[in-house]
PDB file of N, CA and C in Angstrom:
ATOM      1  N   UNK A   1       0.853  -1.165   0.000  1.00  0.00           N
ATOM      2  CA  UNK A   1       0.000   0.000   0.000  1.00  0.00           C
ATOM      3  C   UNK A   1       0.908   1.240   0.000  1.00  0.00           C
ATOM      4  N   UNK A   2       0.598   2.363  -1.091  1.00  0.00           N
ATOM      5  CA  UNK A   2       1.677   3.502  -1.317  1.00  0.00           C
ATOM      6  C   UNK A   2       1.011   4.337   0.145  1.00  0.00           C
ATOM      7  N   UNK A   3       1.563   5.742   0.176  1.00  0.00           N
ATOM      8  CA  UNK A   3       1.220   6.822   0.849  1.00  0.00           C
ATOM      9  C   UNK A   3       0.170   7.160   0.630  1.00  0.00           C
ATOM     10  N   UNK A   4      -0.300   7.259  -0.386  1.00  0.00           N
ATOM     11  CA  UNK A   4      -1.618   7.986  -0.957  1.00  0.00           C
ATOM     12  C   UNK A   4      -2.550   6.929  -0.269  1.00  0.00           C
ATOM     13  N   UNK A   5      -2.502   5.581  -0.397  1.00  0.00           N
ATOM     14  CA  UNK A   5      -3.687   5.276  -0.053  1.00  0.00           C
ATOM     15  C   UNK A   5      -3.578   4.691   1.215  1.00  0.00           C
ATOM     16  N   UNK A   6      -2.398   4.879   1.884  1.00  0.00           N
ATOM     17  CA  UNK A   6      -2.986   4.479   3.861  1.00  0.00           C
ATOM     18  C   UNK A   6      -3.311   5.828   4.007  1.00  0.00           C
ATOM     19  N   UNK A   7      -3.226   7.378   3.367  1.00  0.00           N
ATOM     20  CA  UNK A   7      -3.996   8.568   3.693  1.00  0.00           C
ATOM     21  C   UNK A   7      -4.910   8.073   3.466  1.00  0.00           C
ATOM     22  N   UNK A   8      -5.849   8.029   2.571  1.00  0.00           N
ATOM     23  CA  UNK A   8      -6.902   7.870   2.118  1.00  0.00           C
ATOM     24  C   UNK A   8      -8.006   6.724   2.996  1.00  0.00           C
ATOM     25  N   UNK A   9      -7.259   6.015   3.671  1.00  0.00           N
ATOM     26  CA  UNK A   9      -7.756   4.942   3.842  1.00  0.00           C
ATOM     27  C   UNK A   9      -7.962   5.417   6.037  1.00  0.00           C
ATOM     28  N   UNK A  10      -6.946   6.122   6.207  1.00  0.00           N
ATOM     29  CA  UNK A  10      -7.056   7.411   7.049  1.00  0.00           C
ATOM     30  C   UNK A  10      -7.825   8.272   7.290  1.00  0.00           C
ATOM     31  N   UNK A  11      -7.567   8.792   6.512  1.00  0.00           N
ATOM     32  CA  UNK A  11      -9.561   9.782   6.145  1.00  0.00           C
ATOM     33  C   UNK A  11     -10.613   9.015   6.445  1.00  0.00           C
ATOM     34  N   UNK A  12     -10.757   7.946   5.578  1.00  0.00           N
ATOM     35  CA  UNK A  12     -12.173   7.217   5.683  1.00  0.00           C
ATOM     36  C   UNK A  12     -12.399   6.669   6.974  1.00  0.00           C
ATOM     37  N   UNK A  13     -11.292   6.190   7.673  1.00  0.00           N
ATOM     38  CA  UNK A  13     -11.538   5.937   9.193  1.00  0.00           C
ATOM     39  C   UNK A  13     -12.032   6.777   9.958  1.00  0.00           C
ATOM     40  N   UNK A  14     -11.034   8.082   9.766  1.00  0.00           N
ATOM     41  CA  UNK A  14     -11.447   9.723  10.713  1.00  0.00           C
ATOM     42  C   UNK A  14     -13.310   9.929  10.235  1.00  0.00           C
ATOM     43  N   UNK A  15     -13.817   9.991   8.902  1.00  0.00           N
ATOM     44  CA  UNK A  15     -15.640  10.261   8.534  1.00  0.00           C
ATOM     45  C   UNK A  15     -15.989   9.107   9.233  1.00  0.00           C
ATOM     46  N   UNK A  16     -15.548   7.574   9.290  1.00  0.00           N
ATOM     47  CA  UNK A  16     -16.721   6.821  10.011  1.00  0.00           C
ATOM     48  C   UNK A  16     -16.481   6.885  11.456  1.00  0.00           C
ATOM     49  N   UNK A  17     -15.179   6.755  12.373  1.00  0.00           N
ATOM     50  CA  UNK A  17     -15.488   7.159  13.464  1.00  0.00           C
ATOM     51  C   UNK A  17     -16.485   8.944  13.848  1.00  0.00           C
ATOM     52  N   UNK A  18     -15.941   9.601  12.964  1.00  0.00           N
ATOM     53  CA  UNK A  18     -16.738  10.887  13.676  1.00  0.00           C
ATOM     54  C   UNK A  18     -18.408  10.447  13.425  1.00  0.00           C
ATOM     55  N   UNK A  19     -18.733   9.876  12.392  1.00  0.00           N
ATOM     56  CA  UNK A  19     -20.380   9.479  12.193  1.00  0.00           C
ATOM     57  C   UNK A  19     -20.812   7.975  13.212  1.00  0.00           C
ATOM     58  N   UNK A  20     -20.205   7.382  13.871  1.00  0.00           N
ATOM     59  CA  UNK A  20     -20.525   6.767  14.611  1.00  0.00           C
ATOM     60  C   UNK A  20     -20.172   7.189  16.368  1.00  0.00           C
ATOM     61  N   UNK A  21     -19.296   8.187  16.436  1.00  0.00           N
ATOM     62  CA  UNK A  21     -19.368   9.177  17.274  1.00  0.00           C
ATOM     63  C   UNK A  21     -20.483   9.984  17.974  1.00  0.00           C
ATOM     64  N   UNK A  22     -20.757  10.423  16.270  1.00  0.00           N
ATOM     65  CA  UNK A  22     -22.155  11.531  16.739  1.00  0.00           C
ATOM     66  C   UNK A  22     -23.578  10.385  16.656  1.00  0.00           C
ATOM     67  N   UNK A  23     -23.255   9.177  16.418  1.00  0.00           N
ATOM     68  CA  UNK A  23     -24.851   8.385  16.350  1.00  0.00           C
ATOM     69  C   UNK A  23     -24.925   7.967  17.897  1.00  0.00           C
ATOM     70  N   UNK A  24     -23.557   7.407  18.400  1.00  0.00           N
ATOM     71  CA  UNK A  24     -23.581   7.108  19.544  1.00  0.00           C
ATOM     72  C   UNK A  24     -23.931   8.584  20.981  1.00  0.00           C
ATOM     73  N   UNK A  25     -23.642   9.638  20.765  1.00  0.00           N
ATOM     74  CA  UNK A  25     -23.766  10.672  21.487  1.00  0.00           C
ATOM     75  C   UNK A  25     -25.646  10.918  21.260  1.00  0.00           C
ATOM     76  N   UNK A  26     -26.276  10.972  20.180  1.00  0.00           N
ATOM     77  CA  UNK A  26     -27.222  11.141  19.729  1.00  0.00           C
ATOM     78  C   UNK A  26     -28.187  10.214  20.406  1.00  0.00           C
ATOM     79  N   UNK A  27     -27.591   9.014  20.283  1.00  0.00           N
ATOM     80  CA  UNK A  27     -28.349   7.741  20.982  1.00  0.00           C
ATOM     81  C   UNK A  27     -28.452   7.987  22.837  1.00  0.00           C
ATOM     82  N   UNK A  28     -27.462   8.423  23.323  1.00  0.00           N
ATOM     83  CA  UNK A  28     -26.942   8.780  25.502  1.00  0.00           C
ATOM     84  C   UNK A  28     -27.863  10.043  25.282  1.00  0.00           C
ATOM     85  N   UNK A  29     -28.159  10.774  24.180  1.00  0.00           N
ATOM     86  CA  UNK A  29     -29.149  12.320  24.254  1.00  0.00           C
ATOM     87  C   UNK A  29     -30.035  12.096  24.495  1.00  0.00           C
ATOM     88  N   UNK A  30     -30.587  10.719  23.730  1.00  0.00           N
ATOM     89  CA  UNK A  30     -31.657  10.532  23.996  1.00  0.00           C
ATOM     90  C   UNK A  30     -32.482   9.906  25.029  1.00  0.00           C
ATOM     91  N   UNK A  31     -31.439   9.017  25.800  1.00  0.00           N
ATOM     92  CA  UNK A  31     -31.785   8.533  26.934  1.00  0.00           C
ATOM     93  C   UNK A  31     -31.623   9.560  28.061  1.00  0.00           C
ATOM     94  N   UNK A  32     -31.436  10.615  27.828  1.00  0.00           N
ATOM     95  CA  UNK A  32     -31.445  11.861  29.011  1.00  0.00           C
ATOM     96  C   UNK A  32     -29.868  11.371  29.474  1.00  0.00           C
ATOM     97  N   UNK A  33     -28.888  10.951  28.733  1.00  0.00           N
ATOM     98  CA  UNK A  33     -27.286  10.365  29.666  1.00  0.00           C
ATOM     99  C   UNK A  33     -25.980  11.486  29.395  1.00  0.00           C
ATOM    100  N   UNK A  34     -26.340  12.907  29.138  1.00  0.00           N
ATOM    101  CA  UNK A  34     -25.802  13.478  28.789  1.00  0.00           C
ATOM    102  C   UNK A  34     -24.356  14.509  29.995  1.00  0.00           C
ATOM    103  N   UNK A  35     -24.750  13.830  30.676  1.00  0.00           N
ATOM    104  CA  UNK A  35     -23.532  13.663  31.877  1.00  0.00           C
ATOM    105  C   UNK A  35     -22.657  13.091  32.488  1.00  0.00           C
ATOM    106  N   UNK A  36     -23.152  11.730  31.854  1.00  0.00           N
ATOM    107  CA  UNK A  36     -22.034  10.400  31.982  1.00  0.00           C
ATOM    108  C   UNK A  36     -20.855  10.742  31.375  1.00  0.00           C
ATOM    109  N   UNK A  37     -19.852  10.109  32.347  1.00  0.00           N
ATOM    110  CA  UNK A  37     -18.725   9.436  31.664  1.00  0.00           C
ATOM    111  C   UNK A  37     -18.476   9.688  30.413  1.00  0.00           C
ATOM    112  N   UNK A  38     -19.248   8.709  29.943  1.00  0.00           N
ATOM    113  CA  UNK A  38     -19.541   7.872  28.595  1.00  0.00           C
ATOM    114  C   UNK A  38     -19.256   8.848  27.333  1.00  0.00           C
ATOM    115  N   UNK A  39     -20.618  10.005  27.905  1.00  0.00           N
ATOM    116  CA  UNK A  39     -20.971  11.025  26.860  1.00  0.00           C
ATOM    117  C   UNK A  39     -20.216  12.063  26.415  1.00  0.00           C
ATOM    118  N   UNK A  40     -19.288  12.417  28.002  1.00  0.00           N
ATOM    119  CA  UNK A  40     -18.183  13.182  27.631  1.00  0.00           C
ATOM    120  C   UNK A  40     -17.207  12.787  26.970  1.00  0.00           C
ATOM    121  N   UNK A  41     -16.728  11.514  27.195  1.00  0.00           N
ATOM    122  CA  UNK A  41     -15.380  11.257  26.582  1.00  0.00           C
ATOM    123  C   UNK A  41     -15.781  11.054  25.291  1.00  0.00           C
ATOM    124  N   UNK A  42     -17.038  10.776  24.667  1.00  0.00           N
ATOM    125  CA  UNK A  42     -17.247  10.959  22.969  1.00  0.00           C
ATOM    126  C   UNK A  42     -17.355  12.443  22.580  1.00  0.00           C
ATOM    127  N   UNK A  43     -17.598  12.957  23.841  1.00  0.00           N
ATOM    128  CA  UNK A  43     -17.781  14.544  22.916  1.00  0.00           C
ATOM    129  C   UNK A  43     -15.951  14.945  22.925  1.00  0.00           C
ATOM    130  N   UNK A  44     -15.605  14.610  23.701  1.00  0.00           N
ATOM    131  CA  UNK A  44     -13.914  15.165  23.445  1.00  0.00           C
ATOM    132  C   UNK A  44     -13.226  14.516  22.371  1.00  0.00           C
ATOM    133  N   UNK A  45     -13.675  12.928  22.006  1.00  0.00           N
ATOM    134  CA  UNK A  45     -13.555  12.356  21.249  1.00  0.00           C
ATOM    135  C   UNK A  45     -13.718  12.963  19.465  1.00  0.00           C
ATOM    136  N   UNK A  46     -14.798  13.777  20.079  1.00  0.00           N
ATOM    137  CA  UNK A  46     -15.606  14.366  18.682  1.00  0.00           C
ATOM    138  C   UNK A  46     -14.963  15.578  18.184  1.00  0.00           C
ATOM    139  N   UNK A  47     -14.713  16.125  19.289  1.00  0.00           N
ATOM    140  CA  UNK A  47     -13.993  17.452  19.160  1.00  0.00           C
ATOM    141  C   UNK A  47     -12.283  17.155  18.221  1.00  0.00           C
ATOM    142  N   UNK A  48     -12.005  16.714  18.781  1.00  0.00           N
ATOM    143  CA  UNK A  48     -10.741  15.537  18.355  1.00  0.00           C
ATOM    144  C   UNK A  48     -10.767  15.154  16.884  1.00  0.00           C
ATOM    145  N   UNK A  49     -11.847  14.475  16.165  1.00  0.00           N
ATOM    146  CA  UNK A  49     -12.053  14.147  15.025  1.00  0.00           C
ATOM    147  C   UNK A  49     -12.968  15.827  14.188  1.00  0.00           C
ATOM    148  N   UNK A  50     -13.304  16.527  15.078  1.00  0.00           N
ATOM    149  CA  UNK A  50     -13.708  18.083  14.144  1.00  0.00           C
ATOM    150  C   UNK A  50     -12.216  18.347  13.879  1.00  0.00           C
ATOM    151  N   UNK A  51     -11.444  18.417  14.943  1.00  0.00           N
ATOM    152  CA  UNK A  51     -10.693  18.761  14.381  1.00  0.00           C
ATOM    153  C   UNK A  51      -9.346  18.804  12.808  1.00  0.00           C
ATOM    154  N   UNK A  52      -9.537  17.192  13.307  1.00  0.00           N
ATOM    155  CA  UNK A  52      -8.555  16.675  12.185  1.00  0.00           C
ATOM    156  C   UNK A  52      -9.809  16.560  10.707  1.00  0.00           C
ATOM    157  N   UNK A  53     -10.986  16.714  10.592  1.00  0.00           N
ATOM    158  CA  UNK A  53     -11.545  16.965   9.550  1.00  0.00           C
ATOM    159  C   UNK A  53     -11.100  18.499   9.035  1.00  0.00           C
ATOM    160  N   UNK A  54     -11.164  19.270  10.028  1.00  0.00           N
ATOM    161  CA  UNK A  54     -11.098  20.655   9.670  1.00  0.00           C
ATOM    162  C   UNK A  54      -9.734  20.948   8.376  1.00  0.00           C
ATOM    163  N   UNK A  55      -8.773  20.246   9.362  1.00  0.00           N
ATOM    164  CA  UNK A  55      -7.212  20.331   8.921  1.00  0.00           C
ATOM    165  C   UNK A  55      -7.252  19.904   7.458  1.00  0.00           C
ATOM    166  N   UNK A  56      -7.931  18.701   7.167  1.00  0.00           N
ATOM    167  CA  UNK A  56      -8.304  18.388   5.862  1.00  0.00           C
ATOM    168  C   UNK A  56      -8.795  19.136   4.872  1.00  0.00           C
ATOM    169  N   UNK A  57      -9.735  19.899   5.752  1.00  0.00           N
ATOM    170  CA  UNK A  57     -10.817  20.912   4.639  1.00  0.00           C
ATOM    171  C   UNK A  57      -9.382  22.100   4.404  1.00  0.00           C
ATOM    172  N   UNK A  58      -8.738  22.604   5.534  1.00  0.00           N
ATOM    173  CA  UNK A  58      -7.606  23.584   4.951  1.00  0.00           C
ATOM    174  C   UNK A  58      -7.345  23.713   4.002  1.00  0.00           C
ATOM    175  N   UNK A  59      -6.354  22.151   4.062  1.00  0.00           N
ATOM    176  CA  UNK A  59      -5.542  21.976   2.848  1.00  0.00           C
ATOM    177  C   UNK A  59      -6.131  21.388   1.886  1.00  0.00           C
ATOM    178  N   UNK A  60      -7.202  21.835   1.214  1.00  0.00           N
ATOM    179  CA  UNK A  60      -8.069  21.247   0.327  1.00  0.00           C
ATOM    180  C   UNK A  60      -8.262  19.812  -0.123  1.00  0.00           C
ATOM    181  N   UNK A  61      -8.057  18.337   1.129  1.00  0.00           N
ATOM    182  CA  UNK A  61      -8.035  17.554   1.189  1.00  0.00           C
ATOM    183  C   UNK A  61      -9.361  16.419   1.600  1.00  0.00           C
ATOM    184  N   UNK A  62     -10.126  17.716   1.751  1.00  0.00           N
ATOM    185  CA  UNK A  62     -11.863  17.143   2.525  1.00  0.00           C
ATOM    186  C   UNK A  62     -12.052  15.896   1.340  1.00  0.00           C
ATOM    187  N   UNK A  63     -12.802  15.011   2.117  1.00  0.00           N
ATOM    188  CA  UNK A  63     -13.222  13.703   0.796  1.00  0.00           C
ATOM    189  C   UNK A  63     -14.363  14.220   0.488  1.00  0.00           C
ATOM    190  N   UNK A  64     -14.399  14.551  -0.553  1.00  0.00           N
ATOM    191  CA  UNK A  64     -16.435  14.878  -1.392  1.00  0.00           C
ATOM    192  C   UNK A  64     -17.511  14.174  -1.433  1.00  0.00           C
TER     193      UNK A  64
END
């Protein structure tokens, strides 16, 4: 596997953890669990993966 595609293959990890991130946070919202443990360490989690999406969008690297 070259560079290009363990990036690539990088990226696609960073979109499905952040979308199973926010399903799982979405899911503790709804059970009123928005103070747990649990809920925080996905939201820092989340914050974490905004971020490294962001860095992507910079450098004109966002996946379309």
């Amino acid at each position: 596997m070259d560079k290009l595609e363990r990036y690539e293959q990088m990226q696609a990890d960073v979109m499905k953890q952040y979308r199973e991130t926010e399903t799982a946070m979405a899911q503790l919202k709804a059970e009123g669990k928005i103070k747990t443990a649990t809920y925080r360490q996905l939201f820092a989690n989340k914050m974490m993966l905004t971020e490294l999406l962001s860095l992507y969008k910079r450098y004109g690297l966002e996946d379309k």
